[in-house]
C-alpha atoms as a PDB file:
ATOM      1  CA  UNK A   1       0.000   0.000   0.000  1.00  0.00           C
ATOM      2  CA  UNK A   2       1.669   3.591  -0.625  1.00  0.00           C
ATOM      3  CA  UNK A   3       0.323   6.588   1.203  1.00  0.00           C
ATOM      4  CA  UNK A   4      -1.772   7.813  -1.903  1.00  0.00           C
ATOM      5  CA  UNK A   5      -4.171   4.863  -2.724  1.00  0.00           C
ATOM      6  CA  UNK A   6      -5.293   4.382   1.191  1.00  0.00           C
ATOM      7  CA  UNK A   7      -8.266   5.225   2.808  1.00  0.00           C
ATOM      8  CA  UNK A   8      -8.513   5.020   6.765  1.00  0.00           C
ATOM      9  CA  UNK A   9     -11.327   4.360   9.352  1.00  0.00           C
ATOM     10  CA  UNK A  10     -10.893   5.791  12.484  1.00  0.00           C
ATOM     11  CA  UNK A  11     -13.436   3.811  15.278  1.00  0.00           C
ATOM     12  CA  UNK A  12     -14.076   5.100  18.381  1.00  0.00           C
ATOM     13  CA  UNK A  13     -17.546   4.391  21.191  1.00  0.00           C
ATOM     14  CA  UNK A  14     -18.528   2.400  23.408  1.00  0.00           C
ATOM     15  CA  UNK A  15     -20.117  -1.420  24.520  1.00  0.00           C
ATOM     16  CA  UNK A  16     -22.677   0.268  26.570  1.00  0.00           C
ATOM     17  CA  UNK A  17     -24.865  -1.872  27.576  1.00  0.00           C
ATOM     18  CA  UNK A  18     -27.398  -4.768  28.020  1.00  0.00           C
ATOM     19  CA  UNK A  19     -30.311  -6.744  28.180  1.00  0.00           C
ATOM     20  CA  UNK A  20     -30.915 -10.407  29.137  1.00  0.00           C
ATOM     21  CA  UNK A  21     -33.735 -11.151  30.914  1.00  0.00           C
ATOM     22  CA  UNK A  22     -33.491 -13.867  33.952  1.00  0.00           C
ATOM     23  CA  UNK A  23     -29.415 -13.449  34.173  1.00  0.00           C
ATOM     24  CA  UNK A  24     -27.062 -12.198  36.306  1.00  0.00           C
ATOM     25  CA  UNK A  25     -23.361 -11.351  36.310  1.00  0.00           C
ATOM     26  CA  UNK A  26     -22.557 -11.068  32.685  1.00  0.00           C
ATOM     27  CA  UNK A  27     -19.336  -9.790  30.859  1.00  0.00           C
ATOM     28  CA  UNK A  28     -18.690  -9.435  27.145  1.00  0.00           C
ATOM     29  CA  UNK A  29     -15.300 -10.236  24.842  1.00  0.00           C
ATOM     30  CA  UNK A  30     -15.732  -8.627  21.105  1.00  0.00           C
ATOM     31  CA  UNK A  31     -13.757  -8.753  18.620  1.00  0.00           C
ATOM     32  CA  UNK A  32     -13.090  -7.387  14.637  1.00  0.00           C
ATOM     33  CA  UNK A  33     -13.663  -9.490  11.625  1.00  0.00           C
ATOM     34  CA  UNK A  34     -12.404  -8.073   8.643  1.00  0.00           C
ATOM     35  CA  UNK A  35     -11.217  -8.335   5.155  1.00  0.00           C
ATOM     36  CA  UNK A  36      -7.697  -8.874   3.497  1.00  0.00           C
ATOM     37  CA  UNK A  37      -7.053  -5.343   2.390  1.00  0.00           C
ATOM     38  CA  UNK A  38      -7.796  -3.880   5.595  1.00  0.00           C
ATOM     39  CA  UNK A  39      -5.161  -3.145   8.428  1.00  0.00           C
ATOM     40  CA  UNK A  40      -5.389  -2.287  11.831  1.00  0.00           C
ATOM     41  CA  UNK A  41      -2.828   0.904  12.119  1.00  0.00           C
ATOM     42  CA  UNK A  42      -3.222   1.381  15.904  1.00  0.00           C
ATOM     43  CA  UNK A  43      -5.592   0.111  18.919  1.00  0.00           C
ATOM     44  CA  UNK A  44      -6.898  -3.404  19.731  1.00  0.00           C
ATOM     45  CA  UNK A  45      -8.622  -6.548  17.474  1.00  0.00           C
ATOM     46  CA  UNK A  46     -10.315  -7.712  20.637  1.00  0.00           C
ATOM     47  CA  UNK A  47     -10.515  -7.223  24.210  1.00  0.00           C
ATOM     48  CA  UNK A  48     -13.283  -8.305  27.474  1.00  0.00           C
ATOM     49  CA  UNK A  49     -15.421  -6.019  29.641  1.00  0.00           C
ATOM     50  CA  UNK A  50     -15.643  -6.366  33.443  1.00  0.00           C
ATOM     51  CA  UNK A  51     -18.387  -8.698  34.946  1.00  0.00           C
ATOM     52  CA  UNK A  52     -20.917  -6.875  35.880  1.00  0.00           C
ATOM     53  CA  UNK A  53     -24.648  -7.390  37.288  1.00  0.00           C
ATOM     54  CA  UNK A  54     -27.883  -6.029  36.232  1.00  0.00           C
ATOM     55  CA  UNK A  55     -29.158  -2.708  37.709  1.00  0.00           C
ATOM     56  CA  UNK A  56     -31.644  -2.741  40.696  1.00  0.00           C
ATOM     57  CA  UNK A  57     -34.269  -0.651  38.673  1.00  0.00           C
ATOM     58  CA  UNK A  58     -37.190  -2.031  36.369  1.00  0.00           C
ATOM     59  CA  UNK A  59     -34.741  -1.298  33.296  1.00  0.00           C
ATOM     60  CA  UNK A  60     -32.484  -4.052  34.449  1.00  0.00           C
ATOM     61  CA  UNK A  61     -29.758  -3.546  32.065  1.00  0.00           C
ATOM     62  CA  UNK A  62     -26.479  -4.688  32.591  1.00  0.00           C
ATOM     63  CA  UNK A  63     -23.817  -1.383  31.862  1.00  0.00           C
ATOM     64  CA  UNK A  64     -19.979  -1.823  31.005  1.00  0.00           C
ATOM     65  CA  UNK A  65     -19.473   1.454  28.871  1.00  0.00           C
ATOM     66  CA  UNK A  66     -16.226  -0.654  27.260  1.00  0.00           C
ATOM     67  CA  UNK A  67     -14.331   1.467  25.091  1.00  0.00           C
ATOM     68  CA  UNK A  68     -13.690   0.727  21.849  1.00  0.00           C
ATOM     69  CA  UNK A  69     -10.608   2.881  19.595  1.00  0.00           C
ATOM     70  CA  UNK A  70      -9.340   1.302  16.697  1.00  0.00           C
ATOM     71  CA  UNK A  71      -7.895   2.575  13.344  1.00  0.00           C
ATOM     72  CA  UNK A  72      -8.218   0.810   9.781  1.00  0.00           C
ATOM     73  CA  UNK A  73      -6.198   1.704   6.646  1.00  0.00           C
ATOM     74  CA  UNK A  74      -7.292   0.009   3.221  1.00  0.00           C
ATOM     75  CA  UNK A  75      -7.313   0.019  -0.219  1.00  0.00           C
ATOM     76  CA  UNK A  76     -11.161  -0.755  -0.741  1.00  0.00           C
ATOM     77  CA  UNK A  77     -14.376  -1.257   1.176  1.00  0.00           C
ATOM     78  CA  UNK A  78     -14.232  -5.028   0.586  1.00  0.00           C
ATOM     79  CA  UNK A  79     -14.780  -6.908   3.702  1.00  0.00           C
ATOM     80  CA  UNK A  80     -15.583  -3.742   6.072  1.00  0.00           C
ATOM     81  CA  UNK A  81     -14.857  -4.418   9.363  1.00  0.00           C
ATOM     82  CA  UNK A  82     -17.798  -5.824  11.509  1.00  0.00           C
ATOM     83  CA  UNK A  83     -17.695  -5.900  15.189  1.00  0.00           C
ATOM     84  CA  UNK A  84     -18.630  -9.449  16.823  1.00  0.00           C
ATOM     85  CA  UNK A  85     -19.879  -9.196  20.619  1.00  0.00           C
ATOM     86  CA  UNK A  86     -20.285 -12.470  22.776  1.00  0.00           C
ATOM     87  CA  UNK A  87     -21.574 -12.442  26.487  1.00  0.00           C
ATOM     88  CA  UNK A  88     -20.649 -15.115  28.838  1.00  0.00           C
ATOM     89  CA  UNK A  89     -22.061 -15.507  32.167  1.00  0.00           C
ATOM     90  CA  UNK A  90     -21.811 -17.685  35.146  1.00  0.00           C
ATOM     91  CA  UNK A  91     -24.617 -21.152  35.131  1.00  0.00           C
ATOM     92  CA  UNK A  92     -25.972 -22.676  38.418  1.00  0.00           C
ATOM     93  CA  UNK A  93     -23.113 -25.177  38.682  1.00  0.00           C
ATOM     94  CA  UNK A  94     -20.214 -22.426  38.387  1.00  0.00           C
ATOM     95  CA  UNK A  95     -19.510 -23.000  34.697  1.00  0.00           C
ATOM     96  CA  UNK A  96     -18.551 -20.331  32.358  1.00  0.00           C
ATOM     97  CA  UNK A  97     -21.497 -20.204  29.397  1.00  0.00           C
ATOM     98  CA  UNK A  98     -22.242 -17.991  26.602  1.00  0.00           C
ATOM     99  CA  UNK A  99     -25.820 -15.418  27.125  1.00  0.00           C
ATOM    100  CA  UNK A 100     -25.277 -14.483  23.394  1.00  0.00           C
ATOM    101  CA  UNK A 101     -23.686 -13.486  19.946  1.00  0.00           C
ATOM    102  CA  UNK A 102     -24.209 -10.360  18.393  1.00  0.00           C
ATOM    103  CA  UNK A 103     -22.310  -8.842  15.177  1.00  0.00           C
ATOM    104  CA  UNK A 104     -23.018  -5.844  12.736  1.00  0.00           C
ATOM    105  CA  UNK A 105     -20.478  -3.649  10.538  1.00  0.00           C
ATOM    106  CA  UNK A 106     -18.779  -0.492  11.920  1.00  0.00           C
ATOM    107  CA  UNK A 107     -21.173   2.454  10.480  1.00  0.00           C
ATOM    108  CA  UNK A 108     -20.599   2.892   6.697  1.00  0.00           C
ATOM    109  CA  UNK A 109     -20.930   6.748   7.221  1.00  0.00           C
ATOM    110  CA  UNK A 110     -19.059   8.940   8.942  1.00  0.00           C
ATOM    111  CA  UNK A 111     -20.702  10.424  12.781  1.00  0.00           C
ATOM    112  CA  UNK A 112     -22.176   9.083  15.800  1.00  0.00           C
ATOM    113  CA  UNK A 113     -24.127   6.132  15.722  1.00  0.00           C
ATOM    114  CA  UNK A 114     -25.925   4.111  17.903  1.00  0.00           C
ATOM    115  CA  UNK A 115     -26.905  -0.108  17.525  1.00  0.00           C
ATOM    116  CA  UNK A 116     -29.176  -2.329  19.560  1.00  0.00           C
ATOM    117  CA  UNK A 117     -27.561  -5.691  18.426  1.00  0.00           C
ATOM    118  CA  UNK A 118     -30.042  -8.751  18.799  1.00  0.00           C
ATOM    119  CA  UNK A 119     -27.960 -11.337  20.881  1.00  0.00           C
ATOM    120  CA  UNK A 120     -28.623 -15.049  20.135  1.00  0.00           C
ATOM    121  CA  UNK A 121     -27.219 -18.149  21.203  1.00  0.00           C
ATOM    122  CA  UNK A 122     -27.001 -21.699  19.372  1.00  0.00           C
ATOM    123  CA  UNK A 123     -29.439 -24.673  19.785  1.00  0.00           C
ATOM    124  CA  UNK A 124     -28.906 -28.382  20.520  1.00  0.00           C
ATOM    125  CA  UNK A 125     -30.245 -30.326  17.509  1.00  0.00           C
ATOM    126  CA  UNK A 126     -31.763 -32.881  19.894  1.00  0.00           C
ATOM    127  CA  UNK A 127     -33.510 -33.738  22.940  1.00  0.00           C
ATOM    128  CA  UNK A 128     -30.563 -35.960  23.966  1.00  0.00           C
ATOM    129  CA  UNK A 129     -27.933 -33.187  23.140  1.00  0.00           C
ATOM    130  CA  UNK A 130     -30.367 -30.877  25.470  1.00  0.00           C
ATOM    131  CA  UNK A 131     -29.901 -33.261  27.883  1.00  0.00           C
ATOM    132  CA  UNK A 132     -26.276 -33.717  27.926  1.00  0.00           C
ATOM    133  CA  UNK A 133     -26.146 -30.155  27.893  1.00  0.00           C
ATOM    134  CA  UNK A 134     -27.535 -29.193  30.980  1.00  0.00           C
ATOM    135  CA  UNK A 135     -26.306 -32.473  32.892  1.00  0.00           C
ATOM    136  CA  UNK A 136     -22.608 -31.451  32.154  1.00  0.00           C
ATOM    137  CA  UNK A 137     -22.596 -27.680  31.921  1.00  0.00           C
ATOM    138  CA  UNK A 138     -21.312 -28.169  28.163  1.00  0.00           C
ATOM    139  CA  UNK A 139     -23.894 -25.593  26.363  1.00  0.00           C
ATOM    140  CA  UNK A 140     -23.242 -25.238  22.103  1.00  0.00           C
ATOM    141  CA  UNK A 141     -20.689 -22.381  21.105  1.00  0.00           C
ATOM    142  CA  UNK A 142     -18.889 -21.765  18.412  1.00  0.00           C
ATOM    143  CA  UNK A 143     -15.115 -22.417  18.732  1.00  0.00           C
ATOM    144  CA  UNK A 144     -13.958 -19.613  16.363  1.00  0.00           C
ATOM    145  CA  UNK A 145     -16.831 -16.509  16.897  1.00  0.00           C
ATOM    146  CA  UNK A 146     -15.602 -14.797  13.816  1.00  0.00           C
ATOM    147  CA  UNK A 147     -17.734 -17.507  11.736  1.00  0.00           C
ATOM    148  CA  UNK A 148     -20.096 -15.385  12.402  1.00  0.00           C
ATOM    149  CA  UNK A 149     -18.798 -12.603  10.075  1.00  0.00           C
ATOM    150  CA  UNK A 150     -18.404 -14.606   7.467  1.00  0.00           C
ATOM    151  CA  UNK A 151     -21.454 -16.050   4.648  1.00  0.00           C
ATOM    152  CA  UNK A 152     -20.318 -19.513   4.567  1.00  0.00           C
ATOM    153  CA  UNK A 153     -22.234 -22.178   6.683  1.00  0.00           C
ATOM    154  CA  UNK A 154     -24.427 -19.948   8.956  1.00  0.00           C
ATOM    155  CA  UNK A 155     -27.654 -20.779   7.604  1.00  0.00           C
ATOM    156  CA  UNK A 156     -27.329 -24.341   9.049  1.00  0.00           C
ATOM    157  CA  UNK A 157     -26.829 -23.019  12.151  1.00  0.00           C
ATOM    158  CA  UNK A 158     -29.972 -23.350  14.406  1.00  0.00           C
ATOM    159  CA  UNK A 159     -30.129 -20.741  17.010  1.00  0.00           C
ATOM    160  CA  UNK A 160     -32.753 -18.381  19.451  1.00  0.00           C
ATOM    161  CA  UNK A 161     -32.653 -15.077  20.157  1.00  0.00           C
ATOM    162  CA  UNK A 162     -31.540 -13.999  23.709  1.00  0.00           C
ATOM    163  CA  UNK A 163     -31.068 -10.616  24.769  1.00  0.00           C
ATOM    164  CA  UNK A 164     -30.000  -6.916  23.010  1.00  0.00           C
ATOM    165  CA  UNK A 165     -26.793  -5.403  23.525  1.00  0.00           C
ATOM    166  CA  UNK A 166     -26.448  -1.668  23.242  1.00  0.00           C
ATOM    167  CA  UNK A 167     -23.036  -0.454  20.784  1.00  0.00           C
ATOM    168  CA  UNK A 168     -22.104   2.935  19.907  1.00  0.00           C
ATOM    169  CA  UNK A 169     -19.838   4.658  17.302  1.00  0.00           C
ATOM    170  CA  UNK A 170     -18.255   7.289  16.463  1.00  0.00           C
ATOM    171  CA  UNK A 171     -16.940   6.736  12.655  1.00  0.00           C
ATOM    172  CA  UNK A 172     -14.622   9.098  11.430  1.00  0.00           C
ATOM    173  CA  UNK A 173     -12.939   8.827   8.056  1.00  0.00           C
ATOM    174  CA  UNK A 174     -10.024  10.364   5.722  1.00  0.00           C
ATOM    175  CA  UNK A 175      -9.210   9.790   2.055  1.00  0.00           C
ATOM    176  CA  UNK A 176     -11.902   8.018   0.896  1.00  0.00           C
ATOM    177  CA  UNK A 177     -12.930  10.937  -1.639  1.00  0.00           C
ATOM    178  CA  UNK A 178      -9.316  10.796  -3.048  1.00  0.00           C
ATOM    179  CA  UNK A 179      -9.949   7.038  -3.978  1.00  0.00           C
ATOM    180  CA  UNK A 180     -13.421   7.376  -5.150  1.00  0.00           C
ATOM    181  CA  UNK A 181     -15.897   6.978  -2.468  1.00  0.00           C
ATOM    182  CA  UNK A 182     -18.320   9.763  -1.368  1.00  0.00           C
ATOM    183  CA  UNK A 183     -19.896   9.202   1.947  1.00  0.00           C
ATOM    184  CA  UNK A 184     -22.641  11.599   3.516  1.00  0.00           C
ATOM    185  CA  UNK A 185     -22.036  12.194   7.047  1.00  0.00           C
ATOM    186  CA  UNK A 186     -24.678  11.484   9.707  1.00  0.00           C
ATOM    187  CA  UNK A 187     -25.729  14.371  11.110  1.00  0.00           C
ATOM    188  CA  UNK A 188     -27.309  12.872  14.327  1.00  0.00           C
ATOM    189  CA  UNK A 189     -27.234   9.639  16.140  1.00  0.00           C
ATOM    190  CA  UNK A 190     -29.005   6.693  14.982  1.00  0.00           C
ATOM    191  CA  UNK A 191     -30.449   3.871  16.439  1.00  0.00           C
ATOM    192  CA  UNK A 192     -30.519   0.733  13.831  1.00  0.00           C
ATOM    193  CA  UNK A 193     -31.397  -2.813  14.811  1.00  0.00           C
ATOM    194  CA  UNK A 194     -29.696  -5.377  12.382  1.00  0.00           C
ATOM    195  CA  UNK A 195     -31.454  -7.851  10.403  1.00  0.00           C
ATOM    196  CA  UNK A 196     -30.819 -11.240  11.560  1.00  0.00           C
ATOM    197  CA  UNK A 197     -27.249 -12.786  10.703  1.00  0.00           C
ATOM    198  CA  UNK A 198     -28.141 -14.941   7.975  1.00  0.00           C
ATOM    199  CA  UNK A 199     -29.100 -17.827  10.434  1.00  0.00           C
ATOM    200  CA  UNK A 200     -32.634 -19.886  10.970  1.00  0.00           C
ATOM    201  CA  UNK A 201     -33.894 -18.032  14.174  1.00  0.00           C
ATOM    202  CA  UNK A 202     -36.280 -19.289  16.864  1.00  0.00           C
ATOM    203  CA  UNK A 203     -38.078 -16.933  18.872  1.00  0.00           C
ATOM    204  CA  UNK A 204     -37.811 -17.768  22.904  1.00  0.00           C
ATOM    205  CA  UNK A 205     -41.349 -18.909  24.137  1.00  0.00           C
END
């Protein structure tokens, strides 16, 4: 890459906060899935949040306000970087076990922005697997999370939705007019809730 055919992505905001219903003591890792032409010029691919427990209020949100700062530099928008959340908390017999999965892409324009991620978490194929499941603290995860920001094999993935976690952004951006891309800047926050990640969802009775 040479200085004039670069773009870069400056990321900055925040793993607020979050929702799941009938937990306690929850703490999130994330990390960033992206492309081949992109590089990471300064700040962190991944990182964890404190534990923390739900407020005392009828809200009952869990809060962790986890900075994020990161800096891309690429060539082309291929494979913009998406941010992948999981949430782990603690099970009745002590075991570490994941509340959820979220992921969306950093903002494609350049401002503060705010996401409310849908958080979901994969499903035994079987009675038996249930079973085995809860005996042995052993609940399905995935063993590499950044599956998830990839197209290939999700849709076989059987999963239910669990829980919203609360992401924002501030995008800023520099040479992407010299290359050839116009972007309109957002002139004031935005919620957006992501469509579903490409997986067969099941709503939780």
């Amino acid at each position: 890459m040479t200085a004039n055919s670069v773009f870069l992505v400056m990321v900055g905001g925040q793993i607020e906060s979050g929702e799941f219903p009938g937990f306690d003591d929850i703490y999130c890792k994330y990390c960033l899935h992206y492309g081949p032409d992109w590089l990471i010029t300064s700040g962190l691919e991944d990182g964890i949040t404190q534990m923390t427990k739900k407020s005392r209020d009828e809200r009952q949100q869990f809060v962790w306000n986890f900075p994020l700062d990161v800096t891309f530099k690429s060539t082309n928008p291929h494979g913009w970087p998406q941010l992948i959340v999981h949430a782990y908390g603690i099970d009745f017999f002590g075991n570490d076990v994941v509340r959820g999965y979220g992921v969306c892409h950093v903002p494609i324009t350049p401002g503060n922005h705010k996401l409310r991620l849908p958080m979901f978490v994969p499903e035994s194929t079987s009675m038996l697997q249930k079973f085995r499941a809860w005996t042995f603290g052993t609940r399905p995860e995935y063993v590499d999370v950044k599956v998830l920001g990839q197209g290939e094999g999700r849709e076989v993935t059987r999963v239910r939705s669990q829980g919203f976690i609360t992401v924002s952004f501030n995008v800023v951006m520099k040479d992407m007019k010299k290359l050839g891309y116009d972007v309109i800047p957002s002139e004031v926050s935005t919620t957006v809730i992501p469509e579903n990640v490409g997986m067969k969802t099941q709503e939780v009775s």
